[in-house]
Protein backbone atom coordinates (compact mmCIF):
# COMPACT_ATOMS: atom_id res chain seq x y z
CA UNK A 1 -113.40 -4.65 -26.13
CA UNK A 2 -111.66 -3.84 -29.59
CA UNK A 3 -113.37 -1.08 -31.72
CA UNK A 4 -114.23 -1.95 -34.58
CA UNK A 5 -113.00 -0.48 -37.64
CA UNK A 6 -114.51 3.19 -38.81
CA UNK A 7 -116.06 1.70 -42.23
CA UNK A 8 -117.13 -1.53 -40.58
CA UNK A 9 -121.05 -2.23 -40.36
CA UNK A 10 -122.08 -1.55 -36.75
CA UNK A 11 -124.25 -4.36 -37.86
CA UNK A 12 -124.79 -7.56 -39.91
CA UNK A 13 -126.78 -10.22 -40.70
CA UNK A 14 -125.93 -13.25 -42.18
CA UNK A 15 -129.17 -15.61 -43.52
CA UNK A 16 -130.53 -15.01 -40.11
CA UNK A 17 -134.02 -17.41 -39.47
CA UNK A 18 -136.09 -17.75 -36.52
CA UNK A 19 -138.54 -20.69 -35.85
CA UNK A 20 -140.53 -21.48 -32.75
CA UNK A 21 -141.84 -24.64 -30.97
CA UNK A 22 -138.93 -26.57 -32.48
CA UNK A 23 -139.44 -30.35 -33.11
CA UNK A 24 -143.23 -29.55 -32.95
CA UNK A 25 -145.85 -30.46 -34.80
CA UNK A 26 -146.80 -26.74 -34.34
CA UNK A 27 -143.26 -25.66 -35.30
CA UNK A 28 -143.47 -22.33 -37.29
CA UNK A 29 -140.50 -19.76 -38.85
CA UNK A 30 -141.10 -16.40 -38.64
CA UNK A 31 -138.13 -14.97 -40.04
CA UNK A 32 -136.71 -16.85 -43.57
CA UNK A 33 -133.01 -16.20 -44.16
CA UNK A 34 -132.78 -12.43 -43.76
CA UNK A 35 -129.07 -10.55 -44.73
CA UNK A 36 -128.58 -7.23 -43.92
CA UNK A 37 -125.80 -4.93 -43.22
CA UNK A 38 -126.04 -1.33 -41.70
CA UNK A 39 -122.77 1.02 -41.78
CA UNK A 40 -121.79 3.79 -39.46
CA UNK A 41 -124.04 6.65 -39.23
CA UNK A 42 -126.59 5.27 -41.40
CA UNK A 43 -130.27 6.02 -40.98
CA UNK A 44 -132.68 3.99 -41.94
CA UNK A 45 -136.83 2.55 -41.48
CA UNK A 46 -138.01 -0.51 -41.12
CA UNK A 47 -141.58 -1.10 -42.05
CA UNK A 48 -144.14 -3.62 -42.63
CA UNK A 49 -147.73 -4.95 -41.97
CA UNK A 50 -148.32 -6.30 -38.57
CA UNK A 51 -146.83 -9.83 -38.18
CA UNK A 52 -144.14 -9.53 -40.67
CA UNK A 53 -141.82 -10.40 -38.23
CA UNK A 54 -140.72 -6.58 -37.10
CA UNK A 55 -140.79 -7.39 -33.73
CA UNK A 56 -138.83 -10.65 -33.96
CA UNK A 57 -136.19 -9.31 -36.17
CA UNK A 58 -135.80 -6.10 -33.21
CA UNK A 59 -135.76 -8.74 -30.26
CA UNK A 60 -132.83 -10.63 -32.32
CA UNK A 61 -131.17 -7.15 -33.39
CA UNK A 62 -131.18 -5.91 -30.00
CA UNK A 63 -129.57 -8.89 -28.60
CA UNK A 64 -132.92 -10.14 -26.63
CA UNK A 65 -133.30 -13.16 -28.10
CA UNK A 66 -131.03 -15.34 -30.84
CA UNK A 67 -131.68 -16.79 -33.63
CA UNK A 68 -132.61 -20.16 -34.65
CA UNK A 69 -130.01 -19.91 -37.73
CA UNK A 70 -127.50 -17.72 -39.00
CA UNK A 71 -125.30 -15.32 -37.18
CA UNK A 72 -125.60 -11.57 -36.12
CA UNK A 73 -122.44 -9.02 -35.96
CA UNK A 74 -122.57 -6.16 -33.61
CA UNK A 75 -119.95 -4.08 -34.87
CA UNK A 76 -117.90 -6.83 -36.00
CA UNK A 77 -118.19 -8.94 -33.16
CA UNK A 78 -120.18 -12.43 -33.75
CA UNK A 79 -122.66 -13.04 -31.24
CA UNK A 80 -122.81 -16.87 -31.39
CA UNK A 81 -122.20 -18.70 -28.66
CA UNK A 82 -121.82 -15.38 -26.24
CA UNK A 83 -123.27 -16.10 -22.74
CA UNK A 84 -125.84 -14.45 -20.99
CA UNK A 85 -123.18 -11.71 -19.41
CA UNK A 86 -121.11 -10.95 -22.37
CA UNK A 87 -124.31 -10.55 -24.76
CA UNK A 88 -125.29 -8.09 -21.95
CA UNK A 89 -122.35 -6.53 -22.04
CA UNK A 90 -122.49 -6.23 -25.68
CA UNK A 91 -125.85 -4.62 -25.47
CA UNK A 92 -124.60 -2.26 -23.24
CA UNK A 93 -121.92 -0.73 -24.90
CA UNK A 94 -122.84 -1.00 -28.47
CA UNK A 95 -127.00 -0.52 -28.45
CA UNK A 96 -129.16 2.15 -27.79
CA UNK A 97 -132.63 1.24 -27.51
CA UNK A 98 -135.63 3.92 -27.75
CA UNK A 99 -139.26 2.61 -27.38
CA UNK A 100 -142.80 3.92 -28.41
CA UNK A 101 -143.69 3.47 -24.26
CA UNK A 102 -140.87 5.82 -22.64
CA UNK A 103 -139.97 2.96 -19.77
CA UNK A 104 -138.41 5.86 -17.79
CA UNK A 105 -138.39 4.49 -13.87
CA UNK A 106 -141.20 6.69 -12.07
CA UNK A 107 -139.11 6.93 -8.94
CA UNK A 108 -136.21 8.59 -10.56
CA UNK A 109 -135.92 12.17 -11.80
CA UNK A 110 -135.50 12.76 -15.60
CA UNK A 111 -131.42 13.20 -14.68
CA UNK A 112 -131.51 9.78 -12.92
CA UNK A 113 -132.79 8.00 -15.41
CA UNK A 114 -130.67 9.02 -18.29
CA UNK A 115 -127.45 7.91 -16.41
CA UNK A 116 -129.10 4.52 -15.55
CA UNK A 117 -127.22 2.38 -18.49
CA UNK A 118 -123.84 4.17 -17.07
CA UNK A 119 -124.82 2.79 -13.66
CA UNK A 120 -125.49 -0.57 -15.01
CA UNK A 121 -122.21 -1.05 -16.52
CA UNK A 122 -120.07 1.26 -13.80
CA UNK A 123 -121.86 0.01 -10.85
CA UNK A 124 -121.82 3.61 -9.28
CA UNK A 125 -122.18 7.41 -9.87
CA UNK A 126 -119.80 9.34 -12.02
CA UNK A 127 -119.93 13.14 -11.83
CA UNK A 128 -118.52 13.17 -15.64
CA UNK A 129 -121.64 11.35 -16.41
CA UNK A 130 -123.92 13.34 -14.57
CA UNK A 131 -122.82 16.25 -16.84
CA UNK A 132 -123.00 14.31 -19.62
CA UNK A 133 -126.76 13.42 -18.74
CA UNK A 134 -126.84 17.15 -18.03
CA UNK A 135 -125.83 18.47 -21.16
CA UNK A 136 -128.35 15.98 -23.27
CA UNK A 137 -131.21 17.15 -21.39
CA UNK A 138 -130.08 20.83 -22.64
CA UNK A 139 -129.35 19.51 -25.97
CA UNK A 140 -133.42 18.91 -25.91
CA UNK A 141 -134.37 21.98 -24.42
CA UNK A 142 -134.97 20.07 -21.21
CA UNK A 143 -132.24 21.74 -19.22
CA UNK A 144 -134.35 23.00 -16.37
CA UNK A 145 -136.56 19.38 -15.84
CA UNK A 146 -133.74 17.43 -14.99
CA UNK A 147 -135.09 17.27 -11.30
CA UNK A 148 -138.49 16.17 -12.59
CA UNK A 149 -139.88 13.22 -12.40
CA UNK A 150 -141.86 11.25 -15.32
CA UNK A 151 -145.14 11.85 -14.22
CA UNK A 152 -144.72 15.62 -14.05
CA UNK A 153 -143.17 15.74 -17.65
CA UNK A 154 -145.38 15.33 -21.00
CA UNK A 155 -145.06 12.29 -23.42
CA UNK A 156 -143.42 14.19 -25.49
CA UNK A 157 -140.42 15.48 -22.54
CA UNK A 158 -140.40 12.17 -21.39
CA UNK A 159 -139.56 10.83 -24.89
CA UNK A 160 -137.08 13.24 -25.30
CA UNK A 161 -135.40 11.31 -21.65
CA UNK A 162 -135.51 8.64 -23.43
CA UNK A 163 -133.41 9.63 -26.17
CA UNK A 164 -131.19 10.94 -24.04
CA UNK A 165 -131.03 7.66 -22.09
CA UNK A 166 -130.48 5.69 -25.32
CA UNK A 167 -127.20 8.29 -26.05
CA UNK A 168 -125.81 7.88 -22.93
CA UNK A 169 -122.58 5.72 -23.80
CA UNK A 170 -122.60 6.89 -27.37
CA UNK A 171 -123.29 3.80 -29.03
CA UNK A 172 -122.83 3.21 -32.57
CA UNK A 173 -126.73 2.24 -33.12
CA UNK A 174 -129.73 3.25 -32.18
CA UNK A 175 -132.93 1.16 -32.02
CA UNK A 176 -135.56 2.99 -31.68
CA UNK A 177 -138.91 1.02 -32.21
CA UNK A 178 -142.52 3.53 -32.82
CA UNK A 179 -140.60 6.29 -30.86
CA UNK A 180 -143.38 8.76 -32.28
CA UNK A 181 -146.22 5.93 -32.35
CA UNK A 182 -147.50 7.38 -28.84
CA UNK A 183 -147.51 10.75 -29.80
CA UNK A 184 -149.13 13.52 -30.97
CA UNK A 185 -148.51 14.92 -34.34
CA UNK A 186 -146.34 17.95 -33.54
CA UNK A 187 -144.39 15.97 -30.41
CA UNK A 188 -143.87 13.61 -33.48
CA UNK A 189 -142.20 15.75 -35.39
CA UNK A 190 -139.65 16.97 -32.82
CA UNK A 191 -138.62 13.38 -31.68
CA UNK A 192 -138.03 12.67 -35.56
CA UNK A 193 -136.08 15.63 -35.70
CA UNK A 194 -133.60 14.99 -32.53
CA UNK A 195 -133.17 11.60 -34.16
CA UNK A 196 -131.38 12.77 -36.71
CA UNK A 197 -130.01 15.79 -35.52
CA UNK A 198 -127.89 13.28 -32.90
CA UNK A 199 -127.53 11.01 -35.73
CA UNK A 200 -125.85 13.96 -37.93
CA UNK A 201 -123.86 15.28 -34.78
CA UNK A 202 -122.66 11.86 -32.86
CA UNK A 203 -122.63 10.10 -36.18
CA UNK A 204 -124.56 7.20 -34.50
CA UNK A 205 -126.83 4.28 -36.61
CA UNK A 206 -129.93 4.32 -36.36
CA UNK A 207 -132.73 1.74 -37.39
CA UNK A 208 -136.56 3.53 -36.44
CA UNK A 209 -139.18 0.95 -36.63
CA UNK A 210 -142.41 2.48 -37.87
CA UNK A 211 -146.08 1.90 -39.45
CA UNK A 212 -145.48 6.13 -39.95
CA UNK A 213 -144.83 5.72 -44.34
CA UNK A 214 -145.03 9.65 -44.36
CA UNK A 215 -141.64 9.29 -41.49
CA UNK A 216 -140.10 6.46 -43.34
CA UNK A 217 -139.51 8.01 -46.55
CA UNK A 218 -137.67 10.97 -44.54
CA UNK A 219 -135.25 8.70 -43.41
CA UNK A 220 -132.36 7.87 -45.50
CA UNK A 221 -133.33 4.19 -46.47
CA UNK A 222 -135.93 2.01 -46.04
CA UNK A 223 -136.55 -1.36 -45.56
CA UNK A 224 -139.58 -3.32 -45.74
CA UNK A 225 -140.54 -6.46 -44.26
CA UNK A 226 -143.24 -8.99 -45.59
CA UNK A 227 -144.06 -12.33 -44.12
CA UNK A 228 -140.53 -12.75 -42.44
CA UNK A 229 -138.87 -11.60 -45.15
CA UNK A 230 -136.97 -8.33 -47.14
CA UNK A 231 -139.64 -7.63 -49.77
CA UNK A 232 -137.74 -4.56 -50.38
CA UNK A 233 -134.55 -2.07 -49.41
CA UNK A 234 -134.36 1.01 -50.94
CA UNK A 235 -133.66 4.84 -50.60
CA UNK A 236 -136.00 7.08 -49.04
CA UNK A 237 -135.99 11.06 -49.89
CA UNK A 238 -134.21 11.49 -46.54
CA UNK A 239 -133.84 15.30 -44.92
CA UNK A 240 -131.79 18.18 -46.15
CA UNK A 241 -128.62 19.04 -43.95
């Protein structure tokens, strides 16, 4: 696949709508036209009350579900029309996904599961990956737990896997959707703050959906969602260097 070029948005949207039961009497759209464009290394909130279409608009960003109208760029590259295997594909090498539930496989070790979107795509083990995994885990002060499995780690450890699992191949965004929602305060904190350390260091997007307003306005912009729309998009205070 070409990279795309260095100032190019790692992701657009172009009037993007989503209805359901189409050709229904019931038929209902959810999202309304929404445009958006995120560059590299940006780092930005979404927010917005509960059915405002957050959830819809991550399915479609994350390349789980298309939408009913309109097109959506992953780093330059139109999604319309892609099949099944190339959208996975796509997904692969260009997304990161982080959720508020870690989804870390129970009968893998921390280690293991990081390297599980490498396996995916390779279709084997790779010792360069393995140290790869290795050295995220000590990037989070997890160095030693690598052997570990979930159960025997704390939400907060295991959400720090999951970071690393979402980092894996580098990607040029990050969606990370309530990655502190399941958390206590202080474990909250310290997942915020490796989010944007490894967006400052791998210079990776990142879009953190959030009903936290106190961890939105750290981030660097902010955009809010109301009734399947962009009520608003503006700058939050974001955190000193």
């Amino acid at each position: 696949m070409t990279a795309p070029a260095a100032d190019s948005p790692v992701l657009r949207l172009k009037n993007v709508k989503k209805r359901y039961n189409i050709g229904l009497p019931s038929e209902q759209e959810v999202l309304h036209g929404i445009d958006l464009s995120v560059g590299p290394g940006e780092f930005l909130a979404m927010v917005g009350p509960s059915g405002s279409g957050k959830s819809t608009l991550l399915n479609i960003l994350g390349l789980l579900d298309q939408p009913s109208d309109g097109e959506v760029f992953i780093a330059g590259r139109s999604t319309r029309g892609l099949s099944d295997g190339e959208l996975s594909r796509l997904r692969g090498e260009r997304l990161g996904f982080v959720f508020q539930f870690h989804h870390l496989l129970t009968a893998f070790t921390a280690l293991d599961n990081i390297q599980m979107p490498c396996w995916a795509a390779m279709g084997r083990r790779d010792p360069d990956i393995e140290a790869h995994a290795q050295a995220l885990l000590a990037s989070v002060g997890l160095d030693d737990y690598g052997e570990r499995k979930p159960k025997a780690l704390s939400g907060g450890q295991q959400q720090r896997v999951a970071i690393c699992r979402a980092l894996i191949n580098r990607p040029p965004l990050v969606l990370a959707d309530e990655p502190t929602g399941n958390l206590d305060t202080e474990s909250s904190e310290q997942v915020f703050d490796l989010l944007r350390r490894f967006n400052r260091e791998f210079g990776c997007a990142f879009i953190i959906v959030t009903h936290d307003l106190e961890l939105a306005e750290k981030c660097d912009r902010v955009i809010e969602l109301v009734d399947g729309r962009i009520l608003d998009d503006r700058s939050g205070i974001g955190v000193p260097s």
